[in-house]
C-alpha atoms as a PDB file:
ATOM      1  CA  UNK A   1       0.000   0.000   0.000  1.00  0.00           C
ATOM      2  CA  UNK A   2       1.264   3.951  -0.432  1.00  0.00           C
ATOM      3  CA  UNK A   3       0.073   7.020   0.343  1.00  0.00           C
ATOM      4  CA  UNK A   4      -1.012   9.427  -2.223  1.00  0.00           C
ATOM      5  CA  UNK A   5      -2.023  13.023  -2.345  1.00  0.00           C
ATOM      6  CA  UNK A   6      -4.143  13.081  -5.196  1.00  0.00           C
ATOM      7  CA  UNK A   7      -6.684  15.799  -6.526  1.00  0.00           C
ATOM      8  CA  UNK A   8      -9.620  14.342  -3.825  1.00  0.00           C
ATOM      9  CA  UNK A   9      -7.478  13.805  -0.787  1.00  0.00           C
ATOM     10  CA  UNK A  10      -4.969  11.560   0.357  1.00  0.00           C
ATOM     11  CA  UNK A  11      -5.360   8.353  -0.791  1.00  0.00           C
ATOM     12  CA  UNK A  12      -3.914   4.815   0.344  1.00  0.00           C
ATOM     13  CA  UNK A  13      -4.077   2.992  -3.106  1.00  0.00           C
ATOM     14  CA  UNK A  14      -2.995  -0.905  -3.369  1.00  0.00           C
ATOM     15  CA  UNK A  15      -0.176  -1.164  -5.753  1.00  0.00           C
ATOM     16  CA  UNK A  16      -1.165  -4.507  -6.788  1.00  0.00           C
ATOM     17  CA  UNK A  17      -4.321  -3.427  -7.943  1.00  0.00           C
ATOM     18  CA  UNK A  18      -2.954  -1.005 -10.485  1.00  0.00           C
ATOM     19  CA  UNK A  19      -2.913  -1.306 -14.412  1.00  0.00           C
ATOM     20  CA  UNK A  20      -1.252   2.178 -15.186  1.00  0.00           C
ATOM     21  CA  UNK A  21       0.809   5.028 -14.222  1.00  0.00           C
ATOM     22  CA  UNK A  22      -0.232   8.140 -16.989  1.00  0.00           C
ATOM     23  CA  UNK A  23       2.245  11.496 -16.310  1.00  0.00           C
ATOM     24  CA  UNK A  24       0.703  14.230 -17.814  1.00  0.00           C
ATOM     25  CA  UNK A  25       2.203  16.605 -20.306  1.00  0.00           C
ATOM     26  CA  UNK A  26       3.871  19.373 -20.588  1.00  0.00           C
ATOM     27  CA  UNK A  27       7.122  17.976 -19.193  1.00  0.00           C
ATOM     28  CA  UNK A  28       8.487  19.990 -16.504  1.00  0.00           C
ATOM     29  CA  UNK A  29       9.885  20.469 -13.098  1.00  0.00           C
ATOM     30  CA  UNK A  30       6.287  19.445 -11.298  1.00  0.00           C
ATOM     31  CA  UNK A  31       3.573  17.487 -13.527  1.00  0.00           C
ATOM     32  CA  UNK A  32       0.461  16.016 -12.502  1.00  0.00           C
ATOM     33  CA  UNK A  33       0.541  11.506 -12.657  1.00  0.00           C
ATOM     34  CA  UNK A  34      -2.890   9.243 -13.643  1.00  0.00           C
ATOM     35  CA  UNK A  35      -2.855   6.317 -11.691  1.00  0.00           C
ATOM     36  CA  UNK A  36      -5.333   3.452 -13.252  1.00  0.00           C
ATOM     37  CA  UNK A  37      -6.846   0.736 -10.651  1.00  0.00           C
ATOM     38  CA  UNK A  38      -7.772  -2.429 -12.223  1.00  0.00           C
ATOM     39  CA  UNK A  39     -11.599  -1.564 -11.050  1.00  0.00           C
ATOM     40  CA  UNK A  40     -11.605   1.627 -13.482  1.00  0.00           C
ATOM     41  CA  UNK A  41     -11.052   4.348 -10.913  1.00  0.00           C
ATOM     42  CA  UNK A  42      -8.389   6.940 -11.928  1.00  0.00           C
ATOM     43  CA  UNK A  43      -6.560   8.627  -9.134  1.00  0.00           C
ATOM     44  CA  UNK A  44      -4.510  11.785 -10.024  1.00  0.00           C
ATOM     45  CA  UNK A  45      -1.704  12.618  -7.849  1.00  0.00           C
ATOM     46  CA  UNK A  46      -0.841  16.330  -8.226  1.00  0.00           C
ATOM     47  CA  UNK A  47       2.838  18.266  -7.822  1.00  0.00           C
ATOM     48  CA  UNK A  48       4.749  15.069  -8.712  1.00  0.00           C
ATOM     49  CA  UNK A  49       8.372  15.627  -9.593  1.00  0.00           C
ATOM     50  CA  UNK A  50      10.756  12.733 -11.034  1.00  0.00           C
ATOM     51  CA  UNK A  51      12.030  11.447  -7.842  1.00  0.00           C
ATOM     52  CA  UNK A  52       8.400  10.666  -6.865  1.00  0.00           C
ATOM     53  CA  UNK A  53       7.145   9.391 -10.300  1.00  0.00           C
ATOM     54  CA  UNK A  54      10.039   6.774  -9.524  1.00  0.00           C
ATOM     55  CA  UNK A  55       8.855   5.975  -6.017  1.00  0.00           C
ATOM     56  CA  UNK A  56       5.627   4.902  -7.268  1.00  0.00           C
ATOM     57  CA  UNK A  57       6.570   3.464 -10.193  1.00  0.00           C
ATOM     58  CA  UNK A  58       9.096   1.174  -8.379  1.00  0.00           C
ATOM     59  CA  UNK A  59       6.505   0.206  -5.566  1.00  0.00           C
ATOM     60  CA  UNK A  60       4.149  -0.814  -8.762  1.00  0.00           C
ATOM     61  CA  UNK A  61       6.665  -2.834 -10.191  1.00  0.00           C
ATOM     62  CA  UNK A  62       7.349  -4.547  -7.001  1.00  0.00           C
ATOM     63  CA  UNK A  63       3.868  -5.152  -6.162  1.00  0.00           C
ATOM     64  CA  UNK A  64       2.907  -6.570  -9.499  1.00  0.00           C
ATOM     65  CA  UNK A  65       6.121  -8.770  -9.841  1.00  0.00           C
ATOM     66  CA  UNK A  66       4.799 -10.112  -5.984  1.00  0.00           C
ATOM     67  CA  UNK A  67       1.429 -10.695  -7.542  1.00  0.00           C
ATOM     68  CA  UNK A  68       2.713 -12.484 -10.772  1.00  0.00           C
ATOM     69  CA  UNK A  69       5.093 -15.123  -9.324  1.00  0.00           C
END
């Protein structure tokens, strides 16, 4: 599980349960990210800058290589 600010609130998501990680455009300093649950809801976390678009891409790729072995 992590903890997300996103547009609604803070948000505990489920890594596992995640399809896709969307960063918006333009590409700057701070961008917005789309994160895509397998159930359809879209959660976007706001203010993101590289170093945390690599947090939560690395705990989605260690969730989902958890849930695939």
């Amino acid at each position: 599980m992590m903890k997300l600010m996103t547009q609604s609130g803070e948000a505990h998501i489920m890594m596992e349960e995640v399809v896709a990680v969307v960063r918006h455009l333009p590409n700057r300093d701070n961008f917005n990210v789309d994160v895509h649950l397998r159930s359809g809801t879209i959660f976007t976390v706001v203010d993101v800058d590289v170093d945390r678009l690599e947090e939560i891409l690395t705990a989605w790729e260690w969730a989902t290589d958890d849930t695939e072995q």
